[in-house]
Protein backbone atom coordinates (compact mmCIF):
# COMPACT_ATOMS: atom_id res chain seq x y z
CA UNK A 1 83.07 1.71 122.44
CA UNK A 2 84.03 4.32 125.06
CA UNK A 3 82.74 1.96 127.77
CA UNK A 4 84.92 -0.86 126.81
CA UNK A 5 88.39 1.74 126.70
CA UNK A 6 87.24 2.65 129.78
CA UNK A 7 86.81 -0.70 131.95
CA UNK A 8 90.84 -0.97 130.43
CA UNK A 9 92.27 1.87 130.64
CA UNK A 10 96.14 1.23 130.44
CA UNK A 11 99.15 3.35 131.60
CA UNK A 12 100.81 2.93 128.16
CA UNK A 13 97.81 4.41 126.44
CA UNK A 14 98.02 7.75 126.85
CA UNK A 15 97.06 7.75 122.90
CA UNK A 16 96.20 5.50 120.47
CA UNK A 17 99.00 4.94 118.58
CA UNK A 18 100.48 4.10 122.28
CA UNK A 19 98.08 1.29 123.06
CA UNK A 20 99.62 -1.64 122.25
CA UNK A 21 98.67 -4.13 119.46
CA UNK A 22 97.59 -7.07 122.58
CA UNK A 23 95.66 -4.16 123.92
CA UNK A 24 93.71 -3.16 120.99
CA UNK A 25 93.12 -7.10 120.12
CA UNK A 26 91.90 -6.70 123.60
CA UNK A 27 89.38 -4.14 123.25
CA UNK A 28 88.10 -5.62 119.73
CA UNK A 29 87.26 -8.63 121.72
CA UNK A 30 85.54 -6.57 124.08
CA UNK A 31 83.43 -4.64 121.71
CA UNK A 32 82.56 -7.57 119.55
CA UNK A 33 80.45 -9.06 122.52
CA UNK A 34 78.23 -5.97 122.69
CA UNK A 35 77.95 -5.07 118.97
CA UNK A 36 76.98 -7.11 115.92
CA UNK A 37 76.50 -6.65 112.65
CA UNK A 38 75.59 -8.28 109.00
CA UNK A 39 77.06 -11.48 108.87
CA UNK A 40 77.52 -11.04 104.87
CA UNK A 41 79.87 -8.41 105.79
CA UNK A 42 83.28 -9.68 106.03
CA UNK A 43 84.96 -9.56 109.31
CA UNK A 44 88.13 -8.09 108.38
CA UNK A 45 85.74 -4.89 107.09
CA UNK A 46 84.30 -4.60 110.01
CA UNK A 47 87.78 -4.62 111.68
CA UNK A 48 89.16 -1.61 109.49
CA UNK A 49 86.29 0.47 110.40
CA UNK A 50 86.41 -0.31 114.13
CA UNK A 51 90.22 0.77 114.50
CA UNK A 52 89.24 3.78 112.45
CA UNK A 53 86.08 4.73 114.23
CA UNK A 54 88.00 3.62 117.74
CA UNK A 55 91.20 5.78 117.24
CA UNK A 56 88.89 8.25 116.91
CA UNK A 57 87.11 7.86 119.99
CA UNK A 58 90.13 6.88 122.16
CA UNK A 59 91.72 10.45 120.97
CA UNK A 60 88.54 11.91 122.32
CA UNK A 61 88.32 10.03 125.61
CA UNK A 62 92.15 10.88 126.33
CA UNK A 63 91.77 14.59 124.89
CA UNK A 64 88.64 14.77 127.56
CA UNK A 65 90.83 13.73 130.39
CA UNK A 66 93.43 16.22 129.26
CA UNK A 67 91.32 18.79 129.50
CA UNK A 68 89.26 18.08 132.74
CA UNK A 69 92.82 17.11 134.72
CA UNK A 70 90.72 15.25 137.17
CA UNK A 71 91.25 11.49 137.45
CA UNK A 72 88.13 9.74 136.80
CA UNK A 73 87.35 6.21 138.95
CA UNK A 74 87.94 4.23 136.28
CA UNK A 75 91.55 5.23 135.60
CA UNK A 76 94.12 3.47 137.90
CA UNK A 77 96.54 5.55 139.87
CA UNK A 78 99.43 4.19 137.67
CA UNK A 79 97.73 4.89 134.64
CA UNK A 80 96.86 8.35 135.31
CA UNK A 81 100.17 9.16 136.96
CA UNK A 82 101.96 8.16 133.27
CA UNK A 83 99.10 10.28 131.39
CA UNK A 84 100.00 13.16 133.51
CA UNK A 85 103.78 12.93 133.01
CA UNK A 86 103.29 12.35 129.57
CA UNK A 87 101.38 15.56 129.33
CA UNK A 88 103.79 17.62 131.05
CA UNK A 89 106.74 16.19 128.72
CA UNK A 90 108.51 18.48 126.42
CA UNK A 91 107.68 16.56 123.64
CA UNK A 92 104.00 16.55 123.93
CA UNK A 93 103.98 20.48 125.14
CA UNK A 94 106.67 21.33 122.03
CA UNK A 95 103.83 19.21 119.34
CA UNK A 96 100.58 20.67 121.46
CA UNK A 97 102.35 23.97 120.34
CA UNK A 98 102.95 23.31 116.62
CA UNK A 99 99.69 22.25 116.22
CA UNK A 100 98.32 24.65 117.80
CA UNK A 101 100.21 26.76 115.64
CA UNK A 102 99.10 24.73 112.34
CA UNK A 103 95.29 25.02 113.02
CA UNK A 104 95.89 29.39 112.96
CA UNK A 105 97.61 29.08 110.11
CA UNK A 106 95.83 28.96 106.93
CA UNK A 107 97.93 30.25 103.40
CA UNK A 108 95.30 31.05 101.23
CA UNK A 109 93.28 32.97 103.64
CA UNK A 110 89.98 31.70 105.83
CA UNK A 111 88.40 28.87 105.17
CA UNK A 112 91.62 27.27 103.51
CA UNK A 113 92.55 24.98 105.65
CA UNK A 114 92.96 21.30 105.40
CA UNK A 115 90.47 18.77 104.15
CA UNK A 116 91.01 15.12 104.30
CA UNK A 117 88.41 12.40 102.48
CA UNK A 118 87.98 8.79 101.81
CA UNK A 119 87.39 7.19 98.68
CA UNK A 120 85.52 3.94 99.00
CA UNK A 121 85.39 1.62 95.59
CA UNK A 122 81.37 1.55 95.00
CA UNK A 123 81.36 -2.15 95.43
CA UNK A 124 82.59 -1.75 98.88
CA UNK A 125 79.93 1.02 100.21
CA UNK A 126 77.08 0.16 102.32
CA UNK A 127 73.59 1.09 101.71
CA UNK A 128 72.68 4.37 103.71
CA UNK A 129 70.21 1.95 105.61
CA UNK A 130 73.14 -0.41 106.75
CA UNK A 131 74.99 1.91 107.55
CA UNK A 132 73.57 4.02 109.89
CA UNK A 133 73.05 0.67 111.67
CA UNK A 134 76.43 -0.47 111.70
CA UNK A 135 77.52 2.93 113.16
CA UNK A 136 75.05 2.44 115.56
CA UNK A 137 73.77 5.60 114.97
């Protein structure tokens, strides 16, 4: 998945929710060509766990290139001009801060913090089998 965000990277995408709708079309396209999967499995299923899994793996790509602050080959000069301006915003440095700030913070005491889960109707979940090969994993 990584490989396809990659061979695009855009200057508007300096996060997921950033990338726009076209883009992300784009990349489904992209991915669907390398990756297949059950054809009893409806495609619009498939979809909802692709933009989940690939939000999740753009965040990391970007966060990576945050970190490392050294433009890789595949990211155009435009592109990584507007990911370094966006960094350097206020914006982004005031949110960086508050959640930076929300992570140390936990009410109750250690080991409080947040925990987020997903309930999938029983009809809907694959077998353990299927789905360690639809993750690919």
């Amino acid at each position: 998945m990584t490989k396809v965000f990659k061979r695009w990277m855009i200057p508007e995408g300096y996060c997921w929710k950033s990338v726009p709708p076209h883009q992300k079309d784009q990349y489904w396209r992209q991915w669907k060509i390398f990756f297949r999967w059950d054809d009893a499995l409806p495609e619009d299923l498939v979809r909802a766990a692709y933009d989940r899994l690939a939000g999740t793996r753009y965040t990391a790509l970007m966060h990576k290139l945050k970190k490392n602050r050294a433009q890789p080959v595949y990211v155009t000069d435009e592109a990584w001009r507007r990911y370094l301006q966006y960094w350097e915003s206020e914006d982004f440095q005031a949110r960086s801060r508050q959640a930076t700030e929300n992570r140390n913070t936990e009410v109750e005491g250690p080991g409080t913090g947040p925990r987020s889960t997903v309930v999938v109707p029983c009809h809907l979940r694959l077998p353990k089998k299927d789905w360690l090969v639809f993750f690919n994993i």
